[in-house]
Protein backbone atom coordinates (compact mmCIF):
# COMPACT_ATOMS: atom_id res chain seq x y z
CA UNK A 1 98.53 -5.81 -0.71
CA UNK A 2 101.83 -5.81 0.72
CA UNK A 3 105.07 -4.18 -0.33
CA UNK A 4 106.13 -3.32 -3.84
CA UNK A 5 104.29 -1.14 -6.77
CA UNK A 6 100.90 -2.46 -6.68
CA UNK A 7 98.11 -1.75 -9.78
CA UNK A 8 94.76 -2.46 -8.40
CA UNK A 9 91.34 -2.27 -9.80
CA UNK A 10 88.26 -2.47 -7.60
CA UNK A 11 85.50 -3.29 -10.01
CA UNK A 12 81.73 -2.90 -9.46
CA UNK A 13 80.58 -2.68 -5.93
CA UNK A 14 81.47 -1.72 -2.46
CA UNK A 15 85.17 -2.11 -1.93
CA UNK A 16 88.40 -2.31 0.87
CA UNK A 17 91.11 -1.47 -1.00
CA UNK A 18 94.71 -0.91 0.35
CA UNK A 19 97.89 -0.71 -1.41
CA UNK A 20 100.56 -1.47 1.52
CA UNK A 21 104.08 -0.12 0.46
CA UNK A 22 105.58 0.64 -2.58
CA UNK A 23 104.05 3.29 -5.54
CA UNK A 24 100.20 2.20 -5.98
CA UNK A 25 98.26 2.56 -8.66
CA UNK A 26 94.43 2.00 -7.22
CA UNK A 27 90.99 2.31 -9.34
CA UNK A 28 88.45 2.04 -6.92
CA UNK A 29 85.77 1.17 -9.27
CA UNK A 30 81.99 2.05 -8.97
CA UNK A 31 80.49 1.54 -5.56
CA UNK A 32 80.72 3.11 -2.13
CA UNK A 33 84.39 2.21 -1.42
CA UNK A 34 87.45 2.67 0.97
CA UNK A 35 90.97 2.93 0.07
CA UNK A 36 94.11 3.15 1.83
CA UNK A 37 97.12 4.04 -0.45
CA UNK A 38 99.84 3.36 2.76
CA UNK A 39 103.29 4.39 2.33
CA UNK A 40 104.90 5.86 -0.75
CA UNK A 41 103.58 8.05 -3.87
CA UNK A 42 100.10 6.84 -4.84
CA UNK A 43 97.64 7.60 -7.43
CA UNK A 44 94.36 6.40 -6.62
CA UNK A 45 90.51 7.01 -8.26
CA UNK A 46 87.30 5.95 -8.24
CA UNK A 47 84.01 5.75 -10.20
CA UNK A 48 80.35 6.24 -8.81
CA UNK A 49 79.93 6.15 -5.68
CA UNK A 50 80.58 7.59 -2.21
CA UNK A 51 84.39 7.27 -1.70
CA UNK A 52 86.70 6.81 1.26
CA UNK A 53 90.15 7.84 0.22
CA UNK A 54 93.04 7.70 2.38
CA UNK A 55 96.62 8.90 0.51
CA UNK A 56 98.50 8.26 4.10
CA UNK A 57 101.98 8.84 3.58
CA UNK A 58 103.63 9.96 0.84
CA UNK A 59 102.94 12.54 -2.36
CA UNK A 60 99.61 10.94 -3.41
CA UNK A 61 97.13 11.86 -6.14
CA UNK A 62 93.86 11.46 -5.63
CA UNK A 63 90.51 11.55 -7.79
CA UNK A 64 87.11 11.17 -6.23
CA UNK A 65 84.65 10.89 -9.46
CA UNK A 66 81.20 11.26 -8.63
CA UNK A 67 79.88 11.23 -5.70
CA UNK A 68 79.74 12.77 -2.33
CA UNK A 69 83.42 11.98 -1.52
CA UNK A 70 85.74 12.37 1.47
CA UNK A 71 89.50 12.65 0.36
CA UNK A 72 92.67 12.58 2.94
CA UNK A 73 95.89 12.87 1.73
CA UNK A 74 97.84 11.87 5.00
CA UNK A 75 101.83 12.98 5.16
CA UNK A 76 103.30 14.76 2.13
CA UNK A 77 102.45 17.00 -1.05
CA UNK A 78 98.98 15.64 -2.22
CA UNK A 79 97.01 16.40 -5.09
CA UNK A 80 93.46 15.88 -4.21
CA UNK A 81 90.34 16.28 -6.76
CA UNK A 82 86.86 16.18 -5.85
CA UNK A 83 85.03 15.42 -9.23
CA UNK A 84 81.21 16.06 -9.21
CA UNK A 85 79.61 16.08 -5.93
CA UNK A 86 79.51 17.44 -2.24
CA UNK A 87 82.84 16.00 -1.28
CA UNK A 88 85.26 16.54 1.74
CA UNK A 89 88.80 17.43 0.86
CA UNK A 90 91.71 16.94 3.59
CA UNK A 91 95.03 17.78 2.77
CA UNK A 92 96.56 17.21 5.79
CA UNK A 93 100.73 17.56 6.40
CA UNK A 94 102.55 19.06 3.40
CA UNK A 95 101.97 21.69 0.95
CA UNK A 96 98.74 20.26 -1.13
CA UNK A 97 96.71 21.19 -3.45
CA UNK A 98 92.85 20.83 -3.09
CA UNK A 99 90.01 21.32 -5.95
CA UNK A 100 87.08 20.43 -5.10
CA UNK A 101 85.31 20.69 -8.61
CA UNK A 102 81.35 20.77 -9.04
CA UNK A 103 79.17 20.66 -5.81
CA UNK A 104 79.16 22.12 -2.27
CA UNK A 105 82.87 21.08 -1.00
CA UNK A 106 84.48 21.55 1.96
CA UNK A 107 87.67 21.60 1.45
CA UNK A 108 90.63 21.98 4.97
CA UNK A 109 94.32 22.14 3.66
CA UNK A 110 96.13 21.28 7.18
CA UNK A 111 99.61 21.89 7.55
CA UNK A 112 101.84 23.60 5.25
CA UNK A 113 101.08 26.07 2.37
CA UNK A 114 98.31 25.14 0.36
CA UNK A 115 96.38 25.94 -2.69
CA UNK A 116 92.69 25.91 -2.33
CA UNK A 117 90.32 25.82 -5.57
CA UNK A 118 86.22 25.18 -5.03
CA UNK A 119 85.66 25.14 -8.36
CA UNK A 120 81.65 25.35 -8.99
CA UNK A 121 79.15 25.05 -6.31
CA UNK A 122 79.10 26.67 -2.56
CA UNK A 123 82.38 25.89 -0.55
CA UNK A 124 83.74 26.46 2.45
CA UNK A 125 87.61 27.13 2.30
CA UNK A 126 89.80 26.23 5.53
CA UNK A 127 93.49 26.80 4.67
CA UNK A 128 94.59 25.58 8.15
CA UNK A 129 98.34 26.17 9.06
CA UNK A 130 100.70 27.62 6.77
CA UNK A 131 100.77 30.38 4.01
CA UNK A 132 97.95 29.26 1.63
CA UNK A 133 96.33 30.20 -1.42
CA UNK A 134 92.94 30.49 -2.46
CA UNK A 135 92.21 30.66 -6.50
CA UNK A 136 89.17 31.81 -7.58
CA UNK A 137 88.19 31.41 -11.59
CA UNK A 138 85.06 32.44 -13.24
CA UNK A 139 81.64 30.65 -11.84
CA UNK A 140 82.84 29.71 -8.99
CA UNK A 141 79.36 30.02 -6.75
CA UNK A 142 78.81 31.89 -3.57
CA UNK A 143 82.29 30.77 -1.00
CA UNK A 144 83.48 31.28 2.18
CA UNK A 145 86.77 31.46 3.54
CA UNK A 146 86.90 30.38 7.31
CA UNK A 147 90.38 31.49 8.23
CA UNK A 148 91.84 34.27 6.06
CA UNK A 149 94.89 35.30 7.79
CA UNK A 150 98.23 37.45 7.11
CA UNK A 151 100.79 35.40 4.86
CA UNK A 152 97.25 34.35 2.78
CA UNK A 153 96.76 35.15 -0.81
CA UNK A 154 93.47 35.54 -2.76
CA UNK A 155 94.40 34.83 -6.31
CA UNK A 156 91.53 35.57 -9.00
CA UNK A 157 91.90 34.68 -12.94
CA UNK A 158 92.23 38.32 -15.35
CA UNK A 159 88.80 40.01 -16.12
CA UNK A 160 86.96 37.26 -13.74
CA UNK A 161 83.24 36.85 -14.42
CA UNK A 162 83.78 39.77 -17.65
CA UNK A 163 84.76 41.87 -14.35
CA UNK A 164 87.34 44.37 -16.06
CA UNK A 165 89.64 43.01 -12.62
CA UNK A 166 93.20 43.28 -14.13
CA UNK A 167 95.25 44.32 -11.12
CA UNK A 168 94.67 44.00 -7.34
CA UNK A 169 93.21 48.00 -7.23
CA UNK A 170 90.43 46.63 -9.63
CA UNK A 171 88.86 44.78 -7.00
CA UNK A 172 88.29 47.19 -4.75
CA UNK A 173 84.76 48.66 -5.64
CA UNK A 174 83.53 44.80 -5.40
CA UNK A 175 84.38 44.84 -1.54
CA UNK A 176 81.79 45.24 1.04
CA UNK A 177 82.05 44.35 4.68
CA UNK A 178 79.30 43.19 7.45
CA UNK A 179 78.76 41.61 10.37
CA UNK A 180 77.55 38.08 11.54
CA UNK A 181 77.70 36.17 15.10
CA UNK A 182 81.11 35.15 14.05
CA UNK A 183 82.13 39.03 13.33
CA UNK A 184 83.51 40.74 11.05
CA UNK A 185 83.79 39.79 7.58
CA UNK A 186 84.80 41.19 4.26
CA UNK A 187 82.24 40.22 1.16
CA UNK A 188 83.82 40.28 -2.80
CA UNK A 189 80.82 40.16 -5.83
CA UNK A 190 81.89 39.39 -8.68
CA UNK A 191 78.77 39.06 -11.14
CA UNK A 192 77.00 36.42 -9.54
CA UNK A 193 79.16 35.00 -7.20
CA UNK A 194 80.79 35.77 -3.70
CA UNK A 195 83.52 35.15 -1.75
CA UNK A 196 83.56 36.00 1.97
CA UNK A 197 86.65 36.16 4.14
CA UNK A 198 85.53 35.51 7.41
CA UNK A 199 87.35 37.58 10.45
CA UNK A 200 88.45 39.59 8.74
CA UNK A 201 87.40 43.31 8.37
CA UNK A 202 86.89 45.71 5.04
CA UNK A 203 89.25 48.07 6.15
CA UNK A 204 91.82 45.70 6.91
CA UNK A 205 91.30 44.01 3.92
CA UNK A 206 91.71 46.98 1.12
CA UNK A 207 94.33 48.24 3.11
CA UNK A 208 96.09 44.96 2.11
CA UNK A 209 94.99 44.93 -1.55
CA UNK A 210 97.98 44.82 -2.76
CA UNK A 211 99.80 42.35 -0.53
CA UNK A 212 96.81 39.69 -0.31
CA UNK A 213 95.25 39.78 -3.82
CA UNK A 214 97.15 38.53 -6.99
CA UNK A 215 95.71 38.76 -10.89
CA UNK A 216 96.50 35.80 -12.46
């Protein structure tokens, strides 16, 4: 489409979809599809399928459905939802946030201060550049967290998993440490599930409780 506020529905089957300027409004449909919001805010989903969906500039919102999807917002402060599936969730310039719902996501925030949520399944976390923010609620799978760096923040929902974890000291008899060919790493169980912080040591770690975890 070209300039203006576009509403476009893809329908059944495998689509090109791009909404030009102006504040787009896309449904992608069923099908294996690509979509291009282009300039300005755009909201943009899809069905069934294995999506291609491109925010580019502006502050887009964007739903993948089912599906192994791959979401990039582009420029700006994105709202990006992976929906059922192994998806791939970009953020890329801004301060975005990133949940990648049921299914093994990977999920990279870029540049800016993000929040990170991987929801059910196995994820890998990569906050990128920036002060980010990594929430963790109950049944959240086994996760790893690629770059956990100073100016991060863990934040995990009150008495996670039936944990008893209502302040940052909680957590600290659920931290372990190891390490793998990439090093060091800290390892949090809670119940079932895991979260490892790659790079980054169990010393280093509780001795930053306070500053890097937050009860919410």
């Amino acid at each position: 489409m070209g300039s203006g506020d576009d509403t476009i529905w893809g329908g059944r089957g495998d689509d090109s979809l791009s909404g030009g300027s102006g504040k787009d409004s896309i449904d992608a449909g069923g099908g294996d599809n690509t979509v291009f919001g282009g300039n300005d805010d755009d909201y943009i989903t899809a069905g069934r399928g294995d999506d291609r969906l491109y925010g580019d500039n502006g502050n887009d919102t964007i739903a993948g459905g089912r599906g192994d999807d791959t979401l990039d917002g582009g420029n700006g402060n994105d709202l990006l939802t992976g929906g059922a599936g192994n998806d791939m969730l970009v953020g890329g310039n801004g301060k975005d946030t990133l949940e990648g719902g049921q299914g093994d996501d990977t999920l990279f925030g870029g540049n800016g201060g993000d929040m990170l949520i991987g929801g059910g399944g196995n994820d890998l976390l990569i906050g990128g550049n920036g002060n980010d923010t990594f929430l963790f609620d109950s049944n959240f799978g086994h996760d790893v967290i690629a770059n956990f760096a100073k100016g991060d923040q863990l934040w995990l929902t009150h008495d996670l998993n039936g944990s008893g974890i209502k302040t940052a000291a909680d957590l600290a008899c659920h931290v372990s440490g190891g390490v793998s060919a990439a090093g060091k790493y800290t390892l949090i169980t809670i119940g079932q599930d895991t979260i490892r912080l790659e790079g980054v040591d169990k010393d280093t770690f509780l001795k930053h409780l306070e500053d890097w975890v937050k009860i919410v």
